[in-house]
C-alpha atoms as a PDB file:
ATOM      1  CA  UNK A   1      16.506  -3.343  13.269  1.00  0.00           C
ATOM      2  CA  UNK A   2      14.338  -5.164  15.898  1.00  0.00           C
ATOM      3  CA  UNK A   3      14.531  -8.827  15.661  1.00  0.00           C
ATOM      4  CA  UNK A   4      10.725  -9.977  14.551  1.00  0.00           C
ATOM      5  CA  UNK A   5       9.099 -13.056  14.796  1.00  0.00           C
ATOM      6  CA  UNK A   6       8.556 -13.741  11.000  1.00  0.00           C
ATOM      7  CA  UNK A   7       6.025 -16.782  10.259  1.00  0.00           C
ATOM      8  CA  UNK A   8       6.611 -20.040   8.095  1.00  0.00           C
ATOM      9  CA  UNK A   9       5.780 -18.312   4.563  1.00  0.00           C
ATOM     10  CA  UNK A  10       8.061 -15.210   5.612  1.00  0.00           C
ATOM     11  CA  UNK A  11      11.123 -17.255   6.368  1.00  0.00           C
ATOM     12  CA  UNK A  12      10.301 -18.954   3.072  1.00  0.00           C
ATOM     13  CA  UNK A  13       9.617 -16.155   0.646  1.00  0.00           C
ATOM     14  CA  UNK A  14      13.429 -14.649   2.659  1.00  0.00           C
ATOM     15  CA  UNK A  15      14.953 -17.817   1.738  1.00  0.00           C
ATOM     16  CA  UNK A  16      13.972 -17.814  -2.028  1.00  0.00           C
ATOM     17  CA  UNK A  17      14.680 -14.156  -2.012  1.00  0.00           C
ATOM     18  CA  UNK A  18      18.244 -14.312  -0.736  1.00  0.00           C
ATOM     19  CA  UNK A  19      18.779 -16.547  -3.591  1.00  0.00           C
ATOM     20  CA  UNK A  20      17.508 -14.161  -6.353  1.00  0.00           C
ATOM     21  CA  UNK A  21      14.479 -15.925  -7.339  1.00  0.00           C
ATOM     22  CA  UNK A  22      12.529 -13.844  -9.294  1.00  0.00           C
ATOM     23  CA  UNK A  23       8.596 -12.907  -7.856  1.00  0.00           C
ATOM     24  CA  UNK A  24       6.980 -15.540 -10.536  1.00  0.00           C
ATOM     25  CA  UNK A  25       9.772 -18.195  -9.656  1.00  0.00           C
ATOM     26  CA  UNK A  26       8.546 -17.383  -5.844  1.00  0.00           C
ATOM     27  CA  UNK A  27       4.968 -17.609  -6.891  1.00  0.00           C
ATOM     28  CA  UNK A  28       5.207 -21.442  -8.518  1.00  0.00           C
ATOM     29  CA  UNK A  29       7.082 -22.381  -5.322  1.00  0.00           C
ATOM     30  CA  UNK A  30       4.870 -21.470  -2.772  1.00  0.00           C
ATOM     31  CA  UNK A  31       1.595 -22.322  -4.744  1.00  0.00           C
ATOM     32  CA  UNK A  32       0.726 -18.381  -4.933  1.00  0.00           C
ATOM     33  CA  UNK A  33       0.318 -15.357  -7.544  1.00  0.00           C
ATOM     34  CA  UNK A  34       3.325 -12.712  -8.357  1.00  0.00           C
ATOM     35  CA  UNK A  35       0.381 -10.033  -6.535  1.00  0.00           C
ATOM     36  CA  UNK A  36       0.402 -12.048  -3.499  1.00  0.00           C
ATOM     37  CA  UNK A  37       4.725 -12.420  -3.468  1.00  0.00           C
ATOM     38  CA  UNK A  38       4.743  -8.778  -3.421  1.00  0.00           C
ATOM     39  CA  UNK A  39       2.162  -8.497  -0.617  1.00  0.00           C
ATOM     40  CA  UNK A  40       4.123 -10.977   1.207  1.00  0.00           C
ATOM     41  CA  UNK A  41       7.201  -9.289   0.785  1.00  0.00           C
ATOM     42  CA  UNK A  42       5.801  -5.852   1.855  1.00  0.00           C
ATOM     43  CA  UNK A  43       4.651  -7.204   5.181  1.00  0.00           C
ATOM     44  CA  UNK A  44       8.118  -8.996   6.210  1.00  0.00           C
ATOM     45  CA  UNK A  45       9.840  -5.437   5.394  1.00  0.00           C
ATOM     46  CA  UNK A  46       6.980  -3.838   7.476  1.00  0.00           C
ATOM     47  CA  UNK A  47       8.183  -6.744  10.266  1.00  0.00           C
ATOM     48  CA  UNK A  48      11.637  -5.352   9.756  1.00  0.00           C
ATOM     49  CA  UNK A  49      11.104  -1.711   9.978  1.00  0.00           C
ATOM     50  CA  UNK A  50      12.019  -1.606   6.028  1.00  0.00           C
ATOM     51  CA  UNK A  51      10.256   0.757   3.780  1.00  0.00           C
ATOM     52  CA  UNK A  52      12.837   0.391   0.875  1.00  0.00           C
ATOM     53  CA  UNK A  53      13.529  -2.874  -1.087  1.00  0.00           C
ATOM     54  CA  UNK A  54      16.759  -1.419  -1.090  1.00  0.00           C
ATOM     55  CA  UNK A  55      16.656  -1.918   2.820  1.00  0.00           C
ATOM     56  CA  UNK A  56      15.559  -5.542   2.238  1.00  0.00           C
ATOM     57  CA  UNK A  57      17.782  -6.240  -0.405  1.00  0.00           C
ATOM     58  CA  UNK A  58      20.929  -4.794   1.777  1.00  0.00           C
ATOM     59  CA  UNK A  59      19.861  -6.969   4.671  1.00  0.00           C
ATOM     60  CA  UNK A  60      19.664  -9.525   3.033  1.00  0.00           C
ATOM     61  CA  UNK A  61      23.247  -9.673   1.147  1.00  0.00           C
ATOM     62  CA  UNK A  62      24.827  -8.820   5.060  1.00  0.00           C
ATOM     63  CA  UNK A  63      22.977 -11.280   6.365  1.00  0.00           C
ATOM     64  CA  UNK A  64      23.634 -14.092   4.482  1.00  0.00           C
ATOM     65  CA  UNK A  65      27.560 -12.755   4.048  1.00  0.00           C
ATOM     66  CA  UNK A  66      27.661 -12.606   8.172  1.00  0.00           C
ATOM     67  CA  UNK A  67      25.879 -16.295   8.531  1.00  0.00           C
ATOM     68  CA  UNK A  68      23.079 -14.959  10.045  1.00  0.00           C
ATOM     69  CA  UNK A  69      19.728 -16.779   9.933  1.00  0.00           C
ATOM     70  CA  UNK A  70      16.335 -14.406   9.060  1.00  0.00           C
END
């Protein structure tokens, strides 16, 4: 996967992600709706080249096991 600028709210909504927060815990702590998580979520995996959330979800584990930053 190409490495992709991702912006501020991205990183974010990775962060909270790669520590199993669910889409309404996400929502309260980025001031947004559950609708808008999963919009948000769609476009970083589009940034990725992901079409699967089991694509994200995979990158995410290895990622986080290797060290690397999102």
């Amino acid at each position: 996967m190409q490495r992709t600028k991702l912006t501020a709210r991205g990183k974010t909504l990775i962060e909270l992600l790669r520590v199993n927060a669910t889409p309404h815990q996400i929502a309260s702590c980025m001031a947004l709706r559950p609708k808008t998580v999963s919009t948000y979520k769609r476009s970083v995996m589009h940034k990725l080249g992901m079409q699967k959330n089991l694509d994200l979800y995979h990158w995410l584990l290895y990622s986080s096991l290797s060290g690397g930053n999102a």
